[in-house]
Protein backbone atom coordinates (compact mmCIF):
# COMPACT_ATOMS: atom_id res chain seq x y z
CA UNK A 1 0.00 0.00 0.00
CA UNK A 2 1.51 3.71 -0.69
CA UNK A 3 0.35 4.98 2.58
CA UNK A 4 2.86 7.58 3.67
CA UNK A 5 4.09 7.22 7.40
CA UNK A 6 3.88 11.37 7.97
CA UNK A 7 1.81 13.09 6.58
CA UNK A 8 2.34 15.49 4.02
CA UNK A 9 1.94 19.32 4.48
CA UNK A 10 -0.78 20.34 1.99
CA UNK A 11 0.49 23.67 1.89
CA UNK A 12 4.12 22.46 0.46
CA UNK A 13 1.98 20.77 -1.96
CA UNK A 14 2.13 21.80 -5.69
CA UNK A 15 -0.63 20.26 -7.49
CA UNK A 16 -1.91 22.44 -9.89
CA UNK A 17 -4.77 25.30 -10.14
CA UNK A 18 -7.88 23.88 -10.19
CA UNK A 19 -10.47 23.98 -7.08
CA UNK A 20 -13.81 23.19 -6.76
CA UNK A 21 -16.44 24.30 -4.18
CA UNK A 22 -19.22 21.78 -3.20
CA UNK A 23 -21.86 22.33 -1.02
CA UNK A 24 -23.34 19.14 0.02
CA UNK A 25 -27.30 19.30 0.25
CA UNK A 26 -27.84 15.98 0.23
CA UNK A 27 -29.00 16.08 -3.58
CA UNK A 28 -26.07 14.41 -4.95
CA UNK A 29 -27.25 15.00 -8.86
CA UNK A 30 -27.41 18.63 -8.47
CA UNK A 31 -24.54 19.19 -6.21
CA UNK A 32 -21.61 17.69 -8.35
CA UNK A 33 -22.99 19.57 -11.54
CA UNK A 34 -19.74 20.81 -11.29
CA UNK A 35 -16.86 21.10 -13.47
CA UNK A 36 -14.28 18.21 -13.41
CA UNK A 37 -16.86 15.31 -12.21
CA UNK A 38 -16.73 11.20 -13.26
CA UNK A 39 -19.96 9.88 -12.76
CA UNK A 40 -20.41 6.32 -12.87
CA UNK A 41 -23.64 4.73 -13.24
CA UNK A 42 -25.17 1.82 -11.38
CA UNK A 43 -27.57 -0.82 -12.68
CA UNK A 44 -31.50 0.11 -12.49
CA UNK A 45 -33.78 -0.86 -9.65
CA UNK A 46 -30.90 -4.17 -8.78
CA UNK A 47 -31.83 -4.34 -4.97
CA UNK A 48 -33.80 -7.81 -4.70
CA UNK A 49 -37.61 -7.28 -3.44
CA UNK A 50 -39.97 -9.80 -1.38
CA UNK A 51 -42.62 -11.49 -3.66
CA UNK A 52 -45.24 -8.87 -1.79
CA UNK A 53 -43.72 -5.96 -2.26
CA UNK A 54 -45.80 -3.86 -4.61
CA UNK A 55 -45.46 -4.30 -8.31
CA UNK A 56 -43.14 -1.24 -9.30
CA UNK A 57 -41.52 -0.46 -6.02
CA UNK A 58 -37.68 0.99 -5.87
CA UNK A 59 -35.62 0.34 -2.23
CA UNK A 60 -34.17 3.88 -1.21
CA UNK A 61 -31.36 1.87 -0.80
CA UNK A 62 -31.04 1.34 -5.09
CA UNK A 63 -27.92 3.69 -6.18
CA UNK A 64 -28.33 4.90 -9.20
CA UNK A 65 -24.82 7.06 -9.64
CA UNK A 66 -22.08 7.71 -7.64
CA UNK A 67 -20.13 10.90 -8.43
CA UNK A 68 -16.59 11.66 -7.84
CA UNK A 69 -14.33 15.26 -7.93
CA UNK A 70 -10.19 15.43 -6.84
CA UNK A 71 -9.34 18.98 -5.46
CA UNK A 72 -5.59 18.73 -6.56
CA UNK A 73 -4.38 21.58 -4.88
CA UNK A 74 -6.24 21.01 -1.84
CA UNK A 75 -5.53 17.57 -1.33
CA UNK A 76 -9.73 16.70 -1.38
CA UNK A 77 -11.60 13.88 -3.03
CA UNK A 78 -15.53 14.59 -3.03
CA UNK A 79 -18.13 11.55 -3.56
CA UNK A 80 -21.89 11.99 -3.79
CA UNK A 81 -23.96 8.57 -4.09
CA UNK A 82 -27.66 9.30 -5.68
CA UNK A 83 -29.73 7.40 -4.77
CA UNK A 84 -32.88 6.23 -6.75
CA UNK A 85 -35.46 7.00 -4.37
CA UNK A 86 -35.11 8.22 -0.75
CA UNK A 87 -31.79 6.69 0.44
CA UNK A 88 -33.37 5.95 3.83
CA UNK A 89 -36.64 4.90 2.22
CA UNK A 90 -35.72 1.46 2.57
CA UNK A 91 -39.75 0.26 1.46
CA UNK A 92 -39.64 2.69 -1.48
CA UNK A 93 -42.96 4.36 -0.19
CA UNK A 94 -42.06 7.57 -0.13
CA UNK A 95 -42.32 8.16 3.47
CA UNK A 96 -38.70 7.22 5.09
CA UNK A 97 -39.32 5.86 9.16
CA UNK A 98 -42.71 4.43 8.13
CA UNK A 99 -42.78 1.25 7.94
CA UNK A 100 -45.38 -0.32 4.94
CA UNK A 101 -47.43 -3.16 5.54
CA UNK A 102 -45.91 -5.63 3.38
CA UNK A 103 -42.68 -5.06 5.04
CA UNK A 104 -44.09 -5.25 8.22
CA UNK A 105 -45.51 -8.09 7.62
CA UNK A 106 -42.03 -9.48 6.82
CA UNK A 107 -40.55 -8.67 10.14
CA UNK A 108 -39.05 -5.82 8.36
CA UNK A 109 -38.45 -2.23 9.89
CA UNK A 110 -38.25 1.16 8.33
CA UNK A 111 -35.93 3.10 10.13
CA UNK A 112 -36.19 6.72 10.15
CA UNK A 113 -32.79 8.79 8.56
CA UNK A 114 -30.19 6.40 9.10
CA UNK A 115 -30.48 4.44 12.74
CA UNK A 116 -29.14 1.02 14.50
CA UNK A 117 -28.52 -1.53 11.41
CA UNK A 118 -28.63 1.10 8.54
CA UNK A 119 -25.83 1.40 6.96
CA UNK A 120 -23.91 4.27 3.82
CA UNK A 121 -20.75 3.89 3.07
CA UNK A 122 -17.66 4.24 0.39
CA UNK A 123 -15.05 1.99 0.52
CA UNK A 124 -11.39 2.88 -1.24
CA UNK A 125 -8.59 0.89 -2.74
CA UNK A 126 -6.15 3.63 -3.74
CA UNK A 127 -3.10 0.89 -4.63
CA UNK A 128 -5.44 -1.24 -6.78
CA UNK A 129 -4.23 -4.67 -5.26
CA UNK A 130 -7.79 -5.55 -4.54
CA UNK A 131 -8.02 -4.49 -1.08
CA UNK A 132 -10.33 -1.67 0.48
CA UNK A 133 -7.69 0.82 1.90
CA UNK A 134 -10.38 2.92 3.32
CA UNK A 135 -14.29 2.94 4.12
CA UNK A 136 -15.93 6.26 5.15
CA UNK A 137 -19.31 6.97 5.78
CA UNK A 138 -22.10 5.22 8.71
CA UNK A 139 -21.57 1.79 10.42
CA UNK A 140 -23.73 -0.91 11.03
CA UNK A 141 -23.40 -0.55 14.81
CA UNK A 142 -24.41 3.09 14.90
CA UNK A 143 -25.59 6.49 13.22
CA UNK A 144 -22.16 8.18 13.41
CA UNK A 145 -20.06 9.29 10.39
CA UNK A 146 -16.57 8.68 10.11
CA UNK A 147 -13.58 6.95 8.26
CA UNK A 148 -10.94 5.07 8.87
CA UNK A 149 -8.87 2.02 8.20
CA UNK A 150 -11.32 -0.58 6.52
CA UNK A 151 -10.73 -3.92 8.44
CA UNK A 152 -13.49 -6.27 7.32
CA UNK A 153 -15.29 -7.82 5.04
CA UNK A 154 -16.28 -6.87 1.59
CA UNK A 155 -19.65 -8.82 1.63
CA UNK A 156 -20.08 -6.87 5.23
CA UNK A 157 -18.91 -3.75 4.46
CA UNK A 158 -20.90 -1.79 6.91
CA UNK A 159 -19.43 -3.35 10.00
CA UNK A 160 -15.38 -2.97 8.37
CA UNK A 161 -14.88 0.35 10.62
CA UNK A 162 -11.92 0.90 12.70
CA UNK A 163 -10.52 3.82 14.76
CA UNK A 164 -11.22 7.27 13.14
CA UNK A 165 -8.81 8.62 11.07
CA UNK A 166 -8.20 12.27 10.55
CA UNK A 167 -9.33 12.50 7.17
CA UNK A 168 -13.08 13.73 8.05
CA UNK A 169 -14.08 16.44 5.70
CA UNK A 170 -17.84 17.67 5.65
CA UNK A 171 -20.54 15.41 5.06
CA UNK A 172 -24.02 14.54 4.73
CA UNK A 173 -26.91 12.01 4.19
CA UNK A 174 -30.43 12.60 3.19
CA UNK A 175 -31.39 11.94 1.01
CA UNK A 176 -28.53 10.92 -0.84
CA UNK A 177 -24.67 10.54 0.92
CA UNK A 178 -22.08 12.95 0.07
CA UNK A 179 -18.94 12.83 1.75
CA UNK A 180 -15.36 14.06 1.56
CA UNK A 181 -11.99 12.98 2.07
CA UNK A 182 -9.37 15.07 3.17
CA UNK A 183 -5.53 15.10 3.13
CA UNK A 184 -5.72 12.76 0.44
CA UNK A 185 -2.34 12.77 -0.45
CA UNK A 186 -1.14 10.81 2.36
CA UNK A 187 -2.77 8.10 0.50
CA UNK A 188 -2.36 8.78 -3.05
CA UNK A 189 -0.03 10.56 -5.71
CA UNK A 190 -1.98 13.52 -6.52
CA UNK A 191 0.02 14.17 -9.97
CA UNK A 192 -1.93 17.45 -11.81
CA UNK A 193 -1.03 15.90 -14.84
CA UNK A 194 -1.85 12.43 -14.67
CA UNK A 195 -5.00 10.42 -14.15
CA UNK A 196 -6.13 9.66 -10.15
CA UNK A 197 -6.78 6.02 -10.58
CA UNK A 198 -8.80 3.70 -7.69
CA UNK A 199 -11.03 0.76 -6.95
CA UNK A 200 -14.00 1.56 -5.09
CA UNK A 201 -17.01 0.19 -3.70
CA UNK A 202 -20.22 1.23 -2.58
CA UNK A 203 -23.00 0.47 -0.24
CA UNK A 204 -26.48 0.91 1.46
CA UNK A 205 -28.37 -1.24 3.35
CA UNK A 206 -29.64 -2.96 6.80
CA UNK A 207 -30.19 -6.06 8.55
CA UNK A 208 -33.45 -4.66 9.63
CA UNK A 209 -35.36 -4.63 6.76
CA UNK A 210 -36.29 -8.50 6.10
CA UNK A 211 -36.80 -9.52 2.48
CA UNK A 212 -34.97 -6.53 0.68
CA UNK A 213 -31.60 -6.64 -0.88
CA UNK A 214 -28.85 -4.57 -0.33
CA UNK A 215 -27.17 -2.55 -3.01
CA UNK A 216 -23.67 -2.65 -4.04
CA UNK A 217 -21.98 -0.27 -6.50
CA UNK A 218 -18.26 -1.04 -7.25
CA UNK A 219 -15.56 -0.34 -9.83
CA UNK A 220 -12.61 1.25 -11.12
CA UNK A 221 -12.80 5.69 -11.52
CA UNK A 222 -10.36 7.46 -13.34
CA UNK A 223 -10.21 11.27 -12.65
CA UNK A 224 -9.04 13.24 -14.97
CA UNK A 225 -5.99 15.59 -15.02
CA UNK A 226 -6.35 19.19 -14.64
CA UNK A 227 -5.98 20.02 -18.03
CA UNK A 228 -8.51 18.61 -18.79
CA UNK A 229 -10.90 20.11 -16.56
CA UNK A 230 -12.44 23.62 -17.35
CA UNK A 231 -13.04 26.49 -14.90
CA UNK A 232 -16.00 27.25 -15.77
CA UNK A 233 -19.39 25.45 -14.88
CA UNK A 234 -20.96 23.26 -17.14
CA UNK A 235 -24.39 23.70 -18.68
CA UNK A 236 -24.76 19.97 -18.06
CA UNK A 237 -22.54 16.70 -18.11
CA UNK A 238 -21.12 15.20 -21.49
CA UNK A 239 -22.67 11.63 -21.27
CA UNK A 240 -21.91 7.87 -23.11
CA UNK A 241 -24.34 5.17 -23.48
CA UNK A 242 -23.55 1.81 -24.99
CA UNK A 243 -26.56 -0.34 -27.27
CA UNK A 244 -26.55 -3.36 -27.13
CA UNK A 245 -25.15 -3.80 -23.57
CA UNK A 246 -24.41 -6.98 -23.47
CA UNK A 247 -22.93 -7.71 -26.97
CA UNK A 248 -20.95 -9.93 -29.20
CA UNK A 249 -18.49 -8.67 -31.15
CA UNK A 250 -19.41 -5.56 -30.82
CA UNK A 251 -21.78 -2.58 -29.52
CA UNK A 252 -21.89 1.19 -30.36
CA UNK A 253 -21.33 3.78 -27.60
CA UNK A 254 -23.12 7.20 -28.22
CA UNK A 255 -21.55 10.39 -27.37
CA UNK A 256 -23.64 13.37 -26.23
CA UNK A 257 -21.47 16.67 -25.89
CA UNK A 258 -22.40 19.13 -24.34
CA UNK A 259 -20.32 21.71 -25.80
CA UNK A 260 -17.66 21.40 -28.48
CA UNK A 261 -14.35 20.66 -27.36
CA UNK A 262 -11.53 18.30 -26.45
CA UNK A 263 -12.80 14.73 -25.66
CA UNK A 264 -11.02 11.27 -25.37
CA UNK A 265 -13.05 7.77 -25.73
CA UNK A 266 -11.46 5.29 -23.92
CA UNK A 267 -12.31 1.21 -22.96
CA UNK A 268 -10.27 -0.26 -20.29
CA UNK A 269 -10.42 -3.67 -18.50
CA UNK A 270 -11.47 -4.14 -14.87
CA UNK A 271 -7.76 -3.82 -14.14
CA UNK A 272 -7.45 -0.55 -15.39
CA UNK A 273 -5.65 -1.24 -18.82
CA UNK A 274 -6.23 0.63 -21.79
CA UNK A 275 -7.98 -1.67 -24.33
CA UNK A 276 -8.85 0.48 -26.95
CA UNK A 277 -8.76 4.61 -27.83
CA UNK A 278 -11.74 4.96 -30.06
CA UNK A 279 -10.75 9.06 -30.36
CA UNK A 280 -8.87 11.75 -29.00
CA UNK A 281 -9.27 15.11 -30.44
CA UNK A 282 -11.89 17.92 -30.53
CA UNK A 283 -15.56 16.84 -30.76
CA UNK A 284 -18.51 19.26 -31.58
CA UNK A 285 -21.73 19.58 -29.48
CA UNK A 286 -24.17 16.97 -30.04
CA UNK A 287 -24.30 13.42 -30.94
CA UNK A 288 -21.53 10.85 -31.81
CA UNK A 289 -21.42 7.74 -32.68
CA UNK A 290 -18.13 4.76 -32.33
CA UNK A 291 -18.23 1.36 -32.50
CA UNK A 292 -15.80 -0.79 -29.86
CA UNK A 293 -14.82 -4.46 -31.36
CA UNK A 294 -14.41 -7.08 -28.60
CA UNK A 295 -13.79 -10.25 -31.46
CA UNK A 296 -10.42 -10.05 -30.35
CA UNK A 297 -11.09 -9.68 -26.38
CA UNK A 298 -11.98 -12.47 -24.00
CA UNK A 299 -15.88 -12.64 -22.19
CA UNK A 300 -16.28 -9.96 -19.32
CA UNK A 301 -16.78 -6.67 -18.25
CA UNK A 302 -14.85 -4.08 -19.82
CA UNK A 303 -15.38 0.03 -18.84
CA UNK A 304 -15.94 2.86 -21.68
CA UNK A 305 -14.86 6.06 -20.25
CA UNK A 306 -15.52 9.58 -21.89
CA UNK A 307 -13.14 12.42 -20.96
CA UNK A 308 -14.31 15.57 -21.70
CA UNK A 309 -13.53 19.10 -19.77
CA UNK A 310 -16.69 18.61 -18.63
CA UNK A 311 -15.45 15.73 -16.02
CA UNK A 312 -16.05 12.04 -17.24
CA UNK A 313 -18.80 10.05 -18.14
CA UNK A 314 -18.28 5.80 -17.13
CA UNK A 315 -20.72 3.01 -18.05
CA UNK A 316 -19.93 -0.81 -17.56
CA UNK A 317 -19.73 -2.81 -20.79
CA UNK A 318 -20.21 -6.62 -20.60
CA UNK A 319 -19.32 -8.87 -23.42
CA UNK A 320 -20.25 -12.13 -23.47
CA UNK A 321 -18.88 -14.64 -26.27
């Protein structure tokens, strides 16, 4: 791991220009409309339901995005988790604390905010040897926020808290989670010119709540370097989608820009290789259309990532041979 032993003076730090101000709300979506964001998408309405659970009904604890910003020069990494529904909602009825009648009948509990088993949290693997450096966010033992050292499980992520560390920046839940880390290069090379590469995971649920599944969101986010990211605010996010998704040999990913400008195209595997550059270069606002080949590639999961000055736009790509 390439935690340093002292940690390092952010003011002696020289990691380029750029800083960004979020103010957490607890509306994720609108809050890292911001210059300089990845956003990667999670899977829709994945959190498994009991067979009484009314036709249609989302768990507050489905993600749908999780959104991620690196403050270079201040040595911050900001994450906001959106979640589909009310992230404490765990019965999807709209009212979070009150407990529906089907769940209740379940022995299942709607807690209100986030209480006892309920548990929020982002786990980190800055080195990328496929274990969670850090977890930050609420326990399943209790409603306090915090991070530290992660020393469990992966399939129990909620109870993997150790001692606090001092890397609490501001926070908040409800109805989505938004958190920050702070002093983050004690854990990570915060180049201005290079990508900020890590694994992370995340997660929402309870014990409490009988007969509805947990969610978990992980992956592999590259942030961009700062040259890449503008200064000014963006009128809204540059965005990829993939159709089909699954495919064999191949599937077309559709660029929306925003704005013109520069833009890179990008598929790497799960361990962070570059697979394929579909472009690199200046793309003008509107649609776009490549096509990724995977006849050469083995079966699996493979991640398109568009880089724009916008921030990034990440979706999951699964081939299957």
């Amino acid at each position: 791991m390439r935690f340093k032993l002292l940690l390092c003076s952010l003011g002696a730090l020289a990691l380029g220009p750029a800083a960004f101000a979020v103010a957490f709300t607890g509306d994720a979506a609108a809050d890292f409309a911001i210059p300089g964001v990845s956003l990667v998408s999670d899977g829709l309405d994945d959190v498994g339901l009991p067979l009484n659970a009314p036709l249609g009904t989302v768990s507050g604890w489905d993600i749908s995005s999780t959104a991620f910003v690196v403050d270079r020069a201040a040595g911050l990494l900001h994450v906001g988790v959106d979640f589909r529904v009310f992230g404490g909602d765990v019965d999807g009825d709209g009212f979070d604390g009150i407990t529906s009648l089907w769940l209740a009948a379940n022995g299942g509990m709607d807690l209100p905010g986030l209480a006892e088993s309920e548990t929020a949290c982002v786990l980190f693997d800055f080195d990328q040897n496929g274990s969670y450096d850090l977890i930050a966010g609420y326990g399943s033992m209790d409603a306090t926020y915090r991070v530290s050292t992660f020393m469990g499980s992966p399939y129990l992520p909620g109870f993997g808290f150790g001692p606090a560390l001092p890397n609490n920046g501001g926070h908040a839940y409800g109805p989505d989670l938004e958190l920050t880390l702070s002093n983050l290069g004690a854990f990570e090379n915060l180049d201005p010119a290079a990508d900020l590469c890590f694994n992370f995971m995340v997660f929402g649920g309870s014990f409490q709540d009988d007969g509805i599944g947990e969610d978990f969101h992980a992956g592999t986010v590259c942030l961009p370097p700062d040259e890449l990211v503008s200064a000014e605010s963006p009128s809204s996010l540059d965005l990829i989608n993939a159709f089909p998704n699954p495919f064999n040999p191949s599937t077309q990913l559709d660029v929306q820009m925003a704005a013109t400008g520069e833009a890179r195209l990008e598929v790497f595997n799960l361990q962070g290789q570059l697979v394929q550059s579909l472009m690199s270069g200046m793309l003008e606002a509107g649609s776009h259309s490549f096509t990724f080949d995977g006849a050469n590639l083995a079966s699996g999961v493979y991640v398109a990532r568009l880089a724009t000055a916008q921030g990034q736009s990440v979706t999951r790509l699964l081939l299957t041979k």
